[in-house]
Each structure stands twice: as C-alpha cells, then as structure tokens.
Protein backbone atom coordinates (compact mmCIF):
# COMPACT_ATOMS: atom_id res chain seq x y z
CA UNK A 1 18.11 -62.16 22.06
CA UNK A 2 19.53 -62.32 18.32
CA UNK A 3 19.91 -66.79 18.98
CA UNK A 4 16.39 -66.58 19.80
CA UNK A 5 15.56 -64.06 16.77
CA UNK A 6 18.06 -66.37 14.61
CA UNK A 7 16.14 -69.70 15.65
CA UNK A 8 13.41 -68.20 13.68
CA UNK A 9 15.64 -68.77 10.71
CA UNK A 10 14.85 -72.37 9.54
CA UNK A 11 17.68 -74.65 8.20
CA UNK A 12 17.08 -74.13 4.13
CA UNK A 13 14.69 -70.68 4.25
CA UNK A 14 16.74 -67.84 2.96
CA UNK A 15 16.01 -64.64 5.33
CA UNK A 16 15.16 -61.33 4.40
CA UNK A 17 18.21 -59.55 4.06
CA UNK A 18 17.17 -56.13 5.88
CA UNK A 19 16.26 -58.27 8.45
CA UNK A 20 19.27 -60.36 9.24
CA UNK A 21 21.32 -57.15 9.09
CA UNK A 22 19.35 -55.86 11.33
CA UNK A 23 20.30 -58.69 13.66
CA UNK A 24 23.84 -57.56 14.08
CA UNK A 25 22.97 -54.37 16.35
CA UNK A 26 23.07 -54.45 19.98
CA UNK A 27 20.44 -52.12 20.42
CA UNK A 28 18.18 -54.20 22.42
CA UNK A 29 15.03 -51.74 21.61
CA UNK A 30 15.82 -52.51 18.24
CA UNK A 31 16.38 -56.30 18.56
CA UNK A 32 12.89 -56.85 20.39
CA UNK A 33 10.88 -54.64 17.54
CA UNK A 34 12.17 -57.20 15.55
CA UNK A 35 9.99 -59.78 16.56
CA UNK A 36 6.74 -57.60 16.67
CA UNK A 37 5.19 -60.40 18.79
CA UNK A 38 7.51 -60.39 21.34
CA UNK A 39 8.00 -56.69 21.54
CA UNK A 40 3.96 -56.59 22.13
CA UNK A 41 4.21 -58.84 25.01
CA UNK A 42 7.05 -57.16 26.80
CA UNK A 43 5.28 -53.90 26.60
CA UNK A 44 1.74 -55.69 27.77
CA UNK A 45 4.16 -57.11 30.53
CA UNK A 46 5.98 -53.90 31.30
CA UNK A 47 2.47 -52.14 31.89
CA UNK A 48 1.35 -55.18 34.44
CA UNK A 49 4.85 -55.37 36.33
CA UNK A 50 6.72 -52.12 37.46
CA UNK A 51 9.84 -54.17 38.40
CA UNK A 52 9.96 -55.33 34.73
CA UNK A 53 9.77 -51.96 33.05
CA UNK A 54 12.58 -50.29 35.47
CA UNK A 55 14.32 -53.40 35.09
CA UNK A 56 14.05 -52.83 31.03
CA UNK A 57 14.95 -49.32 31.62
CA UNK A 58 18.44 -50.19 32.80
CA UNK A 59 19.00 -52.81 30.43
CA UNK A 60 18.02 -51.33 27.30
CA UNK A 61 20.15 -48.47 27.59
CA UNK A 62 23.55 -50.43 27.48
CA UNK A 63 26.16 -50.43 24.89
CA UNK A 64 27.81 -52.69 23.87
CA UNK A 65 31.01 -50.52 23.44
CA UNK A 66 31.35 -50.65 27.41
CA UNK A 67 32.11 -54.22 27.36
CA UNK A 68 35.23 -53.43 27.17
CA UNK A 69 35.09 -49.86 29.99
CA UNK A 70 35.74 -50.18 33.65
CA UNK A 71 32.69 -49.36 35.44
CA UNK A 72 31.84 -48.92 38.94
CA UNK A 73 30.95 -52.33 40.75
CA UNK A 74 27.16 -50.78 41.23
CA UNK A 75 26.53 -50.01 37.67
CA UNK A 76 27.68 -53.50 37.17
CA UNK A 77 25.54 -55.31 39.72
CA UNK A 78 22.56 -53.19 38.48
CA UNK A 79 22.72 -54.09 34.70
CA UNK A 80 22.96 -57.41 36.48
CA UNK A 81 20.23 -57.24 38.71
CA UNK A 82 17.87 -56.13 36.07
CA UNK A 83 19.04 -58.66 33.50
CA UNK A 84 18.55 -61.96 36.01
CA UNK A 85 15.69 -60.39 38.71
CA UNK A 86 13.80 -63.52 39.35
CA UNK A 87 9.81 -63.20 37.92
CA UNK A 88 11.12 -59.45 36.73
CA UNK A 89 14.72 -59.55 34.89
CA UNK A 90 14.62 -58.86 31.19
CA UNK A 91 17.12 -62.24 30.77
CA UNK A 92 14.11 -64.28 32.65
CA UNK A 93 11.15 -62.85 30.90
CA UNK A 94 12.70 -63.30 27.37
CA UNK A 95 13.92 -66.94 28.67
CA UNK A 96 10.32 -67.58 29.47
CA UNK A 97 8.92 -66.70 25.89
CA UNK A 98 11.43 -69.00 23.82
C-alpha cells in the first residue's frame, strides 16, 4: 500500500509533508483514507462482496509489532487467506486498482 501511495509522488514534486508522514504508519485504515479515491472504492466494493469486507476485517486489524510474535499457524494462514483470496483478498483488490 504506501509504494502504491508513494508512486503518487512524482520524480521533482515536493509532497505535502503531513502527508508523507503519514505514510510511515502501518495502520492500513489509515493508509487507504489516504488516497480518498481508493478508500471510496474499497468501501463501494466491501458493500457488493461479503468475502471482501470479512477479508478486510482480518487484515486491517494487524500490527505490525507482531511481525516479529509467534503466532498460531491459523492466525497466520488467515491473515494470509484474507490478504491473497483470489477475486476477494485485500492484496488482490488493491493489486487490481494500481
């Protein structure tokens, strides 16, 4: 998400501050209201495809300070699943908007 948002940055423009620190969280929520386009869409596409909003339910909610935790193998595979879920995985619908 923040290569796609920092693509939007073009080779001599010189970005809005608040918004490139902005850029540096990992709260995905956060992130996609970034791009107030994109954040429109995934709640349009959340309200057409149930798989998409559970899958967003799981994904959004991760840290990024349990990178480094052991977790159980089925929390693992589920932040997985959600993230790669062909036609419904966050990873896939934000790969199909850049």
């Amino acid at each position: 998400m923040k290569s796609c948002l920092a693509r939007e940055v073009k080779e001599f423009d010189f970005p809005d501050k608040d918004f490139v620190n902005k850029m540096y969280s990992h709260d995905l929520g956060k992130l996609f209201q970034l791009d107030v386009a994109l954040w429109a869409a995934l709640q349009s596409a959340m309200g057409r495809d149930r798989k998409l909003s559970e899958n967003w339910s799981t994904v959004k909610d991760w840290k990024d300070g349990k990178r480094y935790d052991i977790v159980e193998e089925s929390e693992a595979r589920a932040l997985y699943e959600a993230s790669t879920e062909a036609g419904s995985g966050v990873m896939e619908w934000i790969r199909g908007r850049w």
